[in-house]
Structure formats: C-alpha cells, structure tokens
N, C-alpha and C. Protein backbone atom coordinates (compact mmCIF):
# COMPACT_ATOMS: atom_id res chain seq x y z
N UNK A 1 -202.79 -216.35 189.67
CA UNK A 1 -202.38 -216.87 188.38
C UNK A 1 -200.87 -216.79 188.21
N UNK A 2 -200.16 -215.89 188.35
CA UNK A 2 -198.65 -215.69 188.44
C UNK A 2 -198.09 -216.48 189.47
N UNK A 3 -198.47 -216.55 190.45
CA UNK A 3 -198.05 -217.78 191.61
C UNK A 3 -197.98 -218.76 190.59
N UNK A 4 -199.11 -219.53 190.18
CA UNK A 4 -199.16 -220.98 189.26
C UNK A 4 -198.20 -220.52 188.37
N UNK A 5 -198.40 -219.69 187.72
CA UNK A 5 -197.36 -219.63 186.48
C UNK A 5 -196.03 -220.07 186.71
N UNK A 6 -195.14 -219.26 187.67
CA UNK A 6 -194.32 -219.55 188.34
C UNK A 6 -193.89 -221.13 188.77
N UNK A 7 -194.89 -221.41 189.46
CA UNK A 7 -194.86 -222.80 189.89
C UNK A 7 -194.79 -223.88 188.63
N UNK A 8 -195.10 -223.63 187.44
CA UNK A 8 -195.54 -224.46 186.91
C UNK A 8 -193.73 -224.63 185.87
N UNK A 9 -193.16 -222.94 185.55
CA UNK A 9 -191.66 -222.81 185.48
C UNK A 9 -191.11 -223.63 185.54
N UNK A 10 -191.08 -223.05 187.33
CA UNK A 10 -189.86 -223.70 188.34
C UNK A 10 -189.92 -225.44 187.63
N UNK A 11 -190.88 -226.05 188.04
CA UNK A 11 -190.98 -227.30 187.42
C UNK A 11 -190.59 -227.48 186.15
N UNK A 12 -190.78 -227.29 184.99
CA UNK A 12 -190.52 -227.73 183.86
C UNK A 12 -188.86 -227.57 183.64
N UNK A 13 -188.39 -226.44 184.48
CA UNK A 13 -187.09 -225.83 184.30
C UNK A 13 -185.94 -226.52 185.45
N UNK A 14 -186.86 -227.71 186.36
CA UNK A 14 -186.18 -228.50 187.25
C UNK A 14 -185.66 -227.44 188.52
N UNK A 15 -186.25 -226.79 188.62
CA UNK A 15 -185.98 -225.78 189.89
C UNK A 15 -186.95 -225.69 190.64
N UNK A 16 -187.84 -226.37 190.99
CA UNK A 16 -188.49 -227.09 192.06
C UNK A 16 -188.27 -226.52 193.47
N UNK A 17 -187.03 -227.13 194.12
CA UNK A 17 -186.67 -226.54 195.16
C UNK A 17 -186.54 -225.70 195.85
N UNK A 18 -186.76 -224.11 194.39
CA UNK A 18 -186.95 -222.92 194.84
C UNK A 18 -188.18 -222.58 194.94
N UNK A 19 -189.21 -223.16 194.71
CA UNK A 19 -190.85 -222.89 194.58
C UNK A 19 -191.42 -222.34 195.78
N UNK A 20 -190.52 -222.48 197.36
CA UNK A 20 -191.07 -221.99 198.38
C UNK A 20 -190.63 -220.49 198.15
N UNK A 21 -189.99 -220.03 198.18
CA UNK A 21 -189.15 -218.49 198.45
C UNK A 21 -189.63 -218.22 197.36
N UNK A 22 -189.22 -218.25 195.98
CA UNK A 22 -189.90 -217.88 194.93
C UNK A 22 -191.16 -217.46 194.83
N UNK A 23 -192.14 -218.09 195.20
CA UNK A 23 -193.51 -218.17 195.35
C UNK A 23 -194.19 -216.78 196.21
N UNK A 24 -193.26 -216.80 197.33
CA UNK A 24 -193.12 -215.92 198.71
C UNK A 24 -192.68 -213.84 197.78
N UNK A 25 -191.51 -214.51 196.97
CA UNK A 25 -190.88 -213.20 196.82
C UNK A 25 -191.56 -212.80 195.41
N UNK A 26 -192.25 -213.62 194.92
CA UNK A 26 -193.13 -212.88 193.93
C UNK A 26 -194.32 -212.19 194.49
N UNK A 27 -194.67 -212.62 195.62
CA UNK A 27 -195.79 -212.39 196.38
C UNK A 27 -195.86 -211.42 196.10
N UNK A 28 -194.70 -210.98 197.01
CA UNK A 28 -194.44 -209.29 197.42
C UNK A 28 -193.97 -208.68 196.86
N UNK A 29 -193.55 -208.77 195.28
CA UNK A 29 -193.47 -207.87 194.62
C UNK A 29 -194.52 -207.65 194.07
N UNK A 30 -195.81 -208.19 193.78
CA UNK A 30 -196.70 -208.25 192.81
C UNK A 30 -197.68 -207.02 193.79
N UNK A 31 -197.73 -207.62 195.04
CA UNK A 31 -198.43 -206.50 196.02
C UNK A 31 -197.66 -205.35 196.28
N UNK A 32 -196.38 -205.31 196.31
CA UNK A 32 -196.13 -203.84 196.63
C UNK A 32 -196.43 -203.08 194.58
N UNK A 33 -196.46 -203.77 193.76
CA UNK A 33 -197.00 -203.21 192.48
C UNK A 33 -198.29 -202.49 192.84
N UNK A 34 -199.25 -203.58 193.28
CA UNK A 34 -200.41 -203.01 193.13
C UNK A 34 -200.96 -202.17 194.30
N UNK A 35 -200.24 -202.26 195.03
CA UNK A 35 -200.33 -200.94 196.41
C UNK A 35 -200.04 -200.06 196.56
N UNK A 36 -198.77 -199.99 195.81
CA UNK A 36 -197.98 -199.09 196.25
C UNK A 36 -197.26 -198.42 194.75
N UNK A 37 -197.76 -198.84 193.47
CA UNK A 37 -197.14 -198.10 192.55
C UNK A 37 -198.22 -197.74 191.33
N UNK A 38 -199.19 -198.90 191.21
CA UNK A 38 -200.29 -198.25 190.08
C UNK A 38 -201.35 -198.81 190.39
N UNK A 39 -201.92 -199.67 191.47
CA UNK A 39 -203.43 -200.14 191.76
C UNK A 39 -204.49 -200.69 190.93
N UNK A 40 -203.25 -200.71 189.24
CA UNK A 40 -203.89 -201.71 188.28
C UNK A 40 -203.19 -203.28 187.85
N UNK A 41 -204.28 -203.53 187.58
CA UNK A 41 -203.78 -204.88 187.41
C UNK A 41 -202.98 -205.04 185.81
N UNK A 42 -203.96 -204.57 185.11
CA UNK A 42 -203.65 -204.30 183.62
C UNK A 42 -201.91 -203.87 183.68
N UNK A 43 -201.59 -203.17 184.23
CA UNK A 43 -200.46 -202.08 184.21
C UNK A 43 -199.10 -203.36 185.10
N UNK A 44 -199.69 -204.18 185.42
CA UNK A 44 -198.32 -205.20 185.80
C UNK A 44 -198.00 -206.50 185.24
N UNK A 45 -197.18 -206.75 184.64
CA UNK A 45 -196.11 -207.50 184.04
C UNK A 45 -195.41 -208.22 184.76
N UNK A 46 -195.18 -209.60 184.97
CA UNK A 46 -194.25 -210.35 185.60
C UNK A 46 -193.23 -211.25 184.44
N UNK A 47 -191.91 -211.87 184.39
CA UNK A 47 -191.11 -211.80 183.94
C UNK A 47 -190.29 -213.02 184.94
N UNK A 48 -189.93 -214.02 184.46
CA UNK A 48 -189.72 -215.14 185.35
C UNK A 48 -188.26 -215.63 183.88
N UNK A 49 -186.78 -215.67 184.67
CA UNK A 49 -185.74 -215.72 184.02
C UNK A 49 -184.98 -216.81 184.51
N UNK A 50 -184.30 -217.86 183.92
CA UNK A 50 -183.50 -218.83 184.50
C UNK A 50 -182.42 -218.09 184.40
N UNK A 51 -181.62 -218.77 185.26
CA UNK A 51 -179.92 -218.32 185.38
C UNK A 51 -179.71 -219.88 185.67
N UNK A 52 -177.67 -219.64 185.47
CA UNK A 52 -177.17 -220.71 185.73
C UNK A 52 -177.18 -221.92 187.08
N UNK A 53 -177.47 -221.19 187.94
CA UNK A 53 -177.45 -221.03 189.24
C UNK A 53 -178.99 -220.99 189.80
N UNK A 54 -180.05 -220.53 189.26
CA UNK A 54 -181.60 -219.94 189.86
C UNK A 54 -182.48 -219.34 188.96
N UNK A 55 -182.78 -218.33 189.80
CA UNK A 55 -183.72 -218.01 189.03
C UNK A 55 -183.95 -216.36 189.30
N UNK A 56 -184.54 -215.49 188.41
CA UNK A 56 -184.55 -213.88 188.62
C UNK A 56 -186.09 -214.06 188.51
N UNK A 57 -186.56 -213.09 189.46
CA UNK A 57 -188.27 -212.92 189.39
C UNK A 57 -188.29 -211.02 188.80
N UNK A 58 -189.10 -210.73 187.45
CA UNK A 58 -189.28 -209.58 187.73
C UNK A 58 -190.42 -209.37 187.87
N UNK A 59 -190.74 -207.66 188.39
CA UNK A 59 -192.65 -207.50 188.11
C UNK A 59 -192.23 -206.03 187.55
N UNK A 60 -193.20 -206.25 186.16
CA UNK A 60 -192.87 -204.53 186.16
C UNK A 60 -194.45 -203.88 186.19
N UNK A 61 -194.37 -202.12 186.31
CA UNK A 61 -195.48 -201.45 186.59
C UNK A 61 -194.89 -200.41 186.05
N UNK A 62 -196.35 -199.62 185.82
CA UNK A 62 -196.54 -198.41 185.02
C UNK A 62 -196.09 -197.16 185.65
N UNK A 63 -195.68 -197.25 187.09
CA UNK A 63 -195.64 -196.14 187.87
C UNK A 63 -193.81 -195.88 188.27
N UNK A 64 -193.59 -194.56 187.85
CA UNK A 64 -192.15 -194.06 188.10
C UNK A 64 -191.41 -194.56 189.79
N UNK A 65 -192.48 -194.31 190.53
CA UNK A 65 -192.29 -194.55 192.02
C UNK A 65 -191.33 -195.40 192.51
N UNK A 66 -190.03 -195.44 193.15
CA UNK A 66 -189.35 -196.09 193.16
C UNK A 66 -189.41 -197.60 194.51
N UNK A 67 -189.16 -198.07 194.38
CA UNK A 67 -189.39 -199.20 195.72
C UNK A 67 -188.84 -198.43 197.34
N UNK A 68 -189.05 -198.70 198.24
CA UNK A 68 -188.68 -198.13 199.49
C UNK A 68 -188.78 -199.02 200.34
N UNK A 69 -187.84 -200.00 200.96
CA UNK A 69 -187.61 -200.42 201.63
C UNK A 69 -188.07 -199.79 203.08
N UNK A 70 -188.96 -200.23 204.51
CA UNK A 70 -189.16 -199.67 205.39
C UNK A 70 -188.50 -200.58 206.12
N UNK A 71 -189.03 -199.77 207.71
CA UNK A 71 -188.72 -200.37 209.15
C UNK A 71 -190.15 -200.10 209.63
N UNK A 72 -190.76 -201.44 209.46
CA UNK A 72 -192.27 -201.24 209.94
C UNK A 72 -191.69 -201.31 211.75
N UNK A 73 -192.80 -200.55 211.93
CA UNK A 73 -192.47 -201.02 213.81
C UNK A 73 -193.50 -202.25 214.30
N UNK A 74 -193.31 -202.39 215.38
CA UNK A 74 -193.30 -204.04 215.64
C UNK A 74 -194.95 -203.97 215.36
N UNK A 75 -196.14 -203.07 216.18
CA UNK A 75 -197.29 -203.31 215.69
C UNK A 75 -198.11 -203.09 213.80
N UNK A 76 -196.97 -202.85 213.43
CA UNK A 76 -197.83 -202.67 212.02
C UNK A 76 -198.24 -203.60 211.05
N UNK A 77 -199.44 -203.34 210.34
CA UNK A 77 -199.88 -204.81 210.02
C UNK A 77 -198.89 -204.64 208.51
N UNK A 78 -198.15 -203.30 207.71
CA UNK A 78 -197.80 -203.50 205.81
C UNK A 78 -196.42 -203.19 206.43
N UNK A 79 -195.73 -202.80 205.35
CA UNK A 79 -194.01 -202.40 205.28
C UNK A 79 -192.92 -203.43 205.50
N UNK A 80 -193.44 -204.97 205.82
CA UNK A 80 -191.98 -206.02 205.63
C UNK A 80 -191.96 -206.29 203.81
N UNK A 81 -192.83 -206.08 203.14
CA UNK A 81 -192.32 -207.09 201.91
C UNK A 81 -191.20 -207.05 201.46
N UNK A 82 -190.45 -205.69 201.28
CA UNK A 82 -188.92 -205.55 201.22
C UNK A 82 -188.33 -206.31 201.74
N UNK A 83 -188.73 -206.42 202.77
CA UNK A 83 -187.22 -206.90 204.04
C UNK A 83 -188.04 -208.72 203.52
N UNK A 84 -188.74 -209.11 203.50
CA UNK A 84 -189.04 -209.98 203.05
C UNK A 84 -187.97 -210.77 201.85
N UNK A 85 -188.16 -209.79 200.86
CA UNK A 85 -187.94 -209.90 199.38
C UNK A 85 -186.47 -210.16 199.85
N UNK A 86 -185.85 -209.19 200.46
CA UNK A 86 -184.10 -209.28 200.65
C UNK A 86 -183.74 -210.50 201.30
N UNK A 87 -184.89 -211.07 202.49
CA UNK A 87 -184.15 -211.82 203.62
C UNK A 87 -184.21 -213.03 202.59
N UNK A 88 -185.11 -213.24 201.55
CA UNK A 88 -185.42 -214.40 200.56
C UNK A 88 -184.72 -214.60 199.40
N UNK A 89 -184.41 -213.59 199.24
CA UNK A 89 -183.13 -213.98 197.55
C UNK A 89 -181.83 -213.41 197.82
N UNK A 90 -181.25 -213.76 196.89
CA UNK A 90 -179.65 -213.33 196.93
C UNK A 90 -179.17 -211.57 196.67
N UNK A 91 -180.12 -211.28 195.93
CA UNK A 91 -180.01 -210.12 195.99
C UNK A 91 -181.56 -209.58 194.92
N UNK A 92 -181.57 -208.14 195.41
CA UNK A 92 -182.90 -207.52 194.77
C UNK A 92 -182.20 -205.92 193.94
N UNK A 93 -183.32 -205.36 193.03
CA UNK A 93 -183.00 -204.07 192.64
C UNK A 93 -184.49 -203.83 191.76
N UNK A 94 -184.00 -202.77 191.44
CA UNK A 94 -184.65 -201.70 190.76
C UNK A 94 -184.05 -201.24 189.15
N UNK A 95 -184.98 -200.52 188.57
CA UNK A 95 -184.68 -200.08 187.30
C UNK A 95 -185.28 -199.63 186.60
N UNK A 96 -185.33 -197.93 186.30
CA UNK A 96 -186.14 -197.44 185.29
C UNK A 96 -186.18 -198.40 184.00
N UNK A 97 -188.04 -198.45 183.78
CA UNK A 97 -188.00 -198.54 181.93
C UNK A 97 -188.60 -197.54 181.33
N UNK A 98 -187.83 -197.92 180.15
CA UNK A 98 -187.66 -196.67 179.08
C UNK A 98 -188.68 -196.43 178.71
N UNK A 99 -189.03 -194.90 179.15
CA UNK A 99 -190.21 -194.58 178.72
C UNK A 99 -191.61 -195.01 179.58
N UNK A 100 -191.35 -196.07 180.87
CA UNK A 100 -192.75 -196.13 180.89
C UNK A 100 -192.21 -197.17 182.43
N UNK A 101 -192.56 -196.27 183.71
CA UNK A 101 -192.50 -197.26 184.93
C UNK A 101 -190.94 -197.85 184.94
N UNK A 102 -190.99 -198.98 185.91
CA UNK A 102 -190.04 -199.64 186.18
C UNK A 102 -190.18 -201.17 186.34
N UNK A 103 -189.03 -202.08 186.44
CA UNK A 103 -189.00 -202.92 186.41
C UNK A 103 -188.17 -203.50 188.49
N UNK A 104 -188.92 -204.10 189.09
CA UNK A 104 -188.07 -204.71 190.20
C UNK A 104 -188.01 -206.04 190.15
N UNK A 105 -186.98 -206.55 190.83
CA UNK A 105 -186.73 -207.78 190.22
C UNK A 105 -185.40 -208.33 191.49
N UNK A 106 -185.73 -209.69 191.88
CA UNK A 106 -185.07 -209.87 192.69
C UNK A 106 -184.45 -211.88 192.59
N UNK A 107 -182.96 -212.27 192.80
CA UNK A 107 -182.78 -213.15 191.99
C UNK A 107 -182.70 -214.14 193.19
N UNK A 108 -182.94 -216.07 193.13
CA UNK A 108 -182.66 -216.71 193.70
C UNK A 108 -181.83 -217.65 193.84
N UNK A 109 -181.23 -218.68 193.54
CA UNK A 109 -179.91 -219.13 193.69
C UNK A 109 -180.34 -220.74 194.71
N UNK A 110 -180.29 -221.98 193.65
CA UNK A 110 -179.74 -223.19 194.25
C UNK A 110 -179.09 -223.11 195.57
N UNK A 111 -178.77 -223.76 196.14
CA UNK A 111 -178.29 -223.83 197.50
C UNK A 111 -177.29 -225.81 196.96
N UNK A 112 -176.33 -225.66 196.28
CA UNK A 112 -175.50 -226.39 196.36
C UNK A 112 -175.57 -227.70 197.34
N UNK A 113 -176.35 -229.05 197.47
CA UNK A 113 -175.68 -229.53 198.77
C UNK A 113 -174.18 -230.43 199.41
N UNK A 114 -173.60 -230.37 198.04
CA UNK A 114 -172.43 -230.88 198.06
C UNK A 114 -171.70 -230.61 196.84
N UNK A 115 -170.38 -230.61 197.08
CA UNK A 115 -169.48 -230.14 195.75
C UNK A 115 -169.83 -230.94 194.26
N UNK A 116 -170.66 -232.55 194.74
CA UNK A 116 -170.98 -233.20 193.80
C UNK A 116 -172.23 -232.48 192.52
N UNK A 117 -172.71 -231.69 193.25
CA UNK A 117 -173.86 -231.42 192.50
C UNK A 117 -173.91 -229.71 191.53
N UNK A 118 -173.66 -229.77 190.71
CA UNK A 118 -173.48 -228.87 189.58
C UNK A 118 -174.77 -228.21 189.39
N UNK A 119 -174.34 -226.33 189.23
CA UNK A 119 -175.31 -225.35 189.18
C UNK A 119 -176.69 -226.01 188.27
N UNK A 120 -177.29 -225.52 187.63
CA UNK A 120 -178.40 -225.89 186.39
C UNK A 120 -177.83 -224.96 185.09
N UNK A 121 -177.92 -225.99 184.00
CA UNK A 121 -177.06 -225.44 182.68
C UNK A 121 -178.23 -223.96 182.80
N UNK A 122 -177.45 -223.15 181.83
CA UNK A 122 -178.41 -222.00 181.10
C UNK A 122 -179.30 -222.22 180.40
N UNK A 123 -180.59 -221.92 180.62
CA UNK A 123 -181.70 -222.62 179.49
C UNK A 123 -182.12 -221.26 178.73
C-alpha cells in the first residue's frame, strides 16, 4: 500500500522519474522498520515530502533502536538495505522523535538533463 501511495505522489507531484529508486528506497526502509525495530505494522508511519529538487522519503517507528548500516558478506541472504538506501538517494539519516521512536528518512534528487531544464517549484 505505501509503494502505491508513493507511486501515486510521485505522479500527481510530476516526479515520475523518480518512481524507480524511490519505490526501491522505501522498500527498505519500511522492512528494516519492521525487522529490525518494532515487528508492528500499526507502529510505522511513512511520510513522503517534496523538495525543490526531489523528493525526502520518511518511515517512522516506535522503537529507540538506531539504524546500522552493515557489511553483509558475500553469502548472506539480509544486511544490504542500507547500502541500498545510500547507493539510491542523495543522502540518508536518522533522528530521534520526541518522546516516542525515530524517524529515518532518506532524500532523492532530479537528475538535471540539461542546463535547460529547471529543478521542480516547492509544492
């Protein structure tokens, strides 16, 4: 359902283009939520932000636990979504919320194809 949601955004908000990676880096935040920080569904929140430029994906969860980036070794089937999440947006982070879990959130960014073509206003 958050995949579509997303998808359905990107479109109305003319950011289309980002629907592959986007799609990808919500993935894996939504699963390292429910794997790896509270195993409820109830307890996660997603949060989908335009910028001038892209777009910010957050997911938040109920659990203090902070994100941890690994080095899966070559046979392991879990531990890329990080490296995932990073190799796919411009940049990622973290952030206690007040009072209750955290918020991660990682942003994406147009890809310009010529000087002719101007960021996307702020909506």
């Amino acid at each position: 359902m958050a995949r579509e949601e997303l998808r359905k955004t990107l479109a109305g908000w003319g950011l289309s283009e980002l629907e592959e990676c986007a799609v990808l880096v919500l993935s894996e935040l939504l699963t390292n939520a429910l794997e790896h920080a509270c195993g409820d569904r109830a307890g996660v929140e997603t949060r989908f932000v335009a910028r001038p430029c892209g777009l910010r994906i957050e997911v938040c969860d109920a659990s203090p636990k902070w994100p941890e980036q690994r080095e899966p070794e070559q046979g392991d089937v879990n531990g890329r979504g990080l490296g995932i999440v990073e190799a796919l947006s411009d940049q990622w982070g973290w952030w206690y919320r007040h009072g209750h879990g955290k918020t991660v959130w990682a942003e994406l960014s147009l890809r310009p194809d010529s000087e002719d073509r101007p960021c996307v206003e702020d909506r």
